[in-house]
C-alpha atoms as a PDB file:
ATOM      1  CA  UNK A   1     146.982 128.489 166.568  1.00  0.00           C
ATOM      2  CA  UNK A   2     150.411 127.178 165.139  1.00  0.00           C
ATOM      3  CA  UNK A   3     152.161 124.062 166.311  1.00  0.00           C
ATOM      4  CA  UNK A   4     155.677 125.046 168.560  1.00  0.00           C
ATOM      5  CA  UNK A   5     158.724 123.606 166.533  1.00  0.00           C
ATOM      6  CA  UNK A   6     159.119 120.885 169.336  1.00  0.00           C
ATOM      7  CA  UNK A   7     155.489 119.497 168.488  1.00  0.00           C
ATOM      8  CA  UNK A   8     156.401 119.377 164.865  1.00  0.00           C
ATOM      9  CA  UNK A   9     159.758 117.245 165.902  1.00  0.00           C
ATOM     10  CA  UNK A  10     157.652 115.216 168.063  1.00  0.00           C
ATOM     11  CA  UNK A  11     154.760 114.207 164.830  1.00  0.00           C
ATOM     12  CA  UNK A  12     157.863 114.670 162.218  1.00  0.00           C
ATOM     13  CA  UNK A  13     160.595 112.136 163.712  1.00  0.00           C
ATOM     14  CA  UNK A  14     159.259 108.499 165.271  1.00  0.00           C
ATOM     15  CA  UNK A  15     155.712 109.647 166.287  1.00  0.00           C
ATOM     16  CA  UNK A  16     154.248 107.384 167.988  1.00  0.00           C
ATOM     17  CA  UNK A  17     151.809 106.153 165.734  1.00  0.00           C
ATOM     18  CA  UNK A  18     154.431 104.775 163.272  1.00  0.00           C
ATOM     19  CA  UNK A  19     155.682 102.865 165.885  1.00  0.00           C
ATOM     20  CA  UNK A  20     154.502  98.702 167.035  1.00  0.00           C
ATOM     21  CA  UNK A  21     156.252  97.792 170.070  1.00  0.00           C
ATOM     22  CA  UNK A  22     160.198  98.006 169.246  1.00  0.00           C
ATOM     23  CA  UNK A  23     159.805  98.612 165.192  1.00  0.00           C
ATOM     24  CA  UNK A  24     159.166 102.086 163.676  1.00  0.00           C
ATOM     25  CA  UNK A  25     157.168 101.424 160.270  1.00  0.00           C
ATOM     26  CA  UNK A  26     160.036 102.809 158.045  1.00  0.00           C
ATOM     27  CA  UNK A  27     162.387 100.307 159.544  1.00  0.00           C
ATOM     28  CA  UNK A  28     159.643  97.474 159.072  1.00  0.00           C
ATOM     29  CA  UNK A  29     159.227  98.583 155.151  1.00  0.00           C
ATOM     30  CA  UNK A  30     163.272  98.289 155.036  1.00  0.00           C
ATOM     31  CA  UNK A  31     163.340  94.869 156.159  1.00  0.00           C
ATOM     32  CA  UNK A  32     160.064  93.372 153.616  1.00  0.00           C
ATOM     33  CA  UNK A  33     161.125  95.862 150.840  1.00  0.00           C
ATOM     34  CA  UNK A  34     164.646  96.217 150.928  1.00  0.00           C
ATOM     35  CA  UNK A  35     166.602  99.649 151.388  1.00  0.00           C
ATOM     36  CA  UNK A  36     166.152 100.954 147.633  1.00  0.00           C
ATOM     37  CA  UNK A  37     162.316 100.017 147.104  1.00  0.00           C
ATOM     38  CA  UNK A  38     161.880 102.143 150.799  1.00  0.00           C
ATOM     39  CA  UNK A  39     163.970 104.714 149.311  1.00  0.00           C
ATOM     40  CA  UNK A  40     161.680 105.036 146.289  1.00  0.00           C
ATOM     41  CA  UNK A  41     158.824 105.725 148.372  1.00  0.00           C
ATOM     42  CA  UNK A  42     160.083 107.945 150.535  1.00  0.00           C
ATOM     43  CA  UNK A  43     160.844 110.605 147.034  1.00  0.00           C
ATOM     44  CA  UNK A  44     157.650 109.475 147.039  1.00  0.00           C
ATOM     45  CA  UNK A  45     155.977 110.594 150.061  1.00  0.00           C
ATOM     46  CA  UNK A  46     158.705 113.652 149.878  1.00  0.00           C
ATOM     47  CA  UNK A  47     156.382 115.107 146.581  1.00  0.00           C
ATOM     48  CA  UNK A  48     153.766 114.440 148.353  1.00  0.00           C
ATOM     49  CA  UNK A  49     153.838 116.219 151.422  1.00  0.00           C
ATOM     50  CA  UNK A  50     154.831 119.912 149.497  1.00  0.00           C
ATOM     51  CA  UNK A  51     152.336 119.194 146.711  1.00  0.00           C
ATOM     52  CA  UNK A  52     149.551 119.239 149.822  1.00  0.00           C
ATOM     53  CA  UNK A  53     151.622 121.625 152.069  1.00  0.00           C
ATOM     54  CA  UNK A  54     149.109 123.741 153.690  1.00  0.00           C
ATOM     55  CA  UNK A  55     146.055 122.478 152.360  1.00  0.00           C
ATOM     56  CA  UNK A  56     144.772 119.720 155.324  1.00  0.00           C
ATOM     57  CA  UNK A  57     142.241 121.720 157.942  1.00  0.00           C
ATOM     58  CA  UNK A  58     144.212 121.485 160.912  1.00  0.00           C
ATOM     59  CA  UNK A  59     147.870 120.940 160.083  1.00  0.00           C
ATOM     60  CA  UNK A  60     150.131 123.452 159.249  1.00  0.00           C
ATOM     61  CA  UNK A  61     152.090 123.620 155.997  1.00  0.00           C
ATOM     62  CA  UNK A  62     155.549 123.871 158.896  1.00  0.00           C
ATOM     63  CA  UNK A  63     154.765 120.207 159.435  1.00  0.00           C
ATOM     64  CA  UNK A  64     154.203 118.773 155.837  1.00  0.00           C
ATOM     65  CA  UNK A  65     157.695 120.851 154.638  1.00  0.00           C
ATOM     66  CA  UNK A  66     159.421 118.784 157.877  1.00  0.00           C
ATOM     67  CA  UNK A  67     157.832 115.829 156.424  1.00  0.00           C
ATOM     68  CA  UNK A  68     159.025 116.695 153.078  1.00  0.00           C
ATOM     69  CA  UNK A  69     162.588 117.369 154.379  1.00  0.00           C
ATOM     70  CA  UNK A  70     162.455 114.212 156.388  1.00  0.00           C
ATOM     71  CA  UNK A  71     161.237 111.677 153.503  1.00  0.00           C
ATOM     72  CA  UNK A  72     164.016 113.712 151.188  1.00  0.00           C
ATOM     73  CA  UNK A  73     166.734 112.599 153.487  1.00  0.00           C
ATOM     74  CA  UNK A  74     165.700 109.062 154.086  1.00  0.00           C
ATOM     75  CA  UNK A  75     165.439 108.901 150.420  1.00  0.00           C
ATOM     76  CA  UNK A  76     169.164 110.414 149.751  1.00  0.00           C
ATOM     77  CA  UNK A  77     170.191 107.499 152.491  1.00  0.00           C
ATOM     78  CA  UNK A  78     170.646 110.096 155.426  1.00  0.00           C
ATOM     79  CA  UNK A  79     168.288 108.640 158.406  1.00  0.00           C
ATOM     80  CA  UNK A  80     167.233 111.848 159.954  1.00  0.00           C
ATOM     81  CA  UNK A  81     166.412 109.608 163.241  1.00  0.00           C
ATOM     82  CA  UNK A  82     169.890 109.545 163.727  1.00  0.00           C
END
């Protein structure tokens, strides 16, 4: 059954599992790596969610090209949270 485009927002921007009280991860990896190293591994993360598009039982390849396209824009410096 596929996943509604809202449920993909929800696990694509700030799910709730990248979140520990106030700080979202990505904003946690800013502030120990600095803004370029974060950068890095979000191209990073970006390859790696279209090489693997499709292929986990379970999840969509909608949700692993929104992760792509998110991870791409952090890594461009456009915050997709915002």
């Amino acid at each position: 059954m596929p996943i509604s485009k809202k449920e993909i927002d929800k696990q694509v921007n700030s799910p709730e599992h990248y979140i520990s009280g106030d700080l979202e991860c990505i904003d946690a990896m800013v502030s120990i790596f600095g803004l370029k190293r974060t950068q890095d591994y979000a191209e990073i993360a970006a390859f790696k969610y279209v090489y693997r598009a499709g292929k986990k039982a379970g999840n969509p390849a909608a949700q692993d090209k929104a992760k792509n396209i998110w991870y791409t824009r952090f890594s461009m410096g456009d915050d997709p949270r915002k």
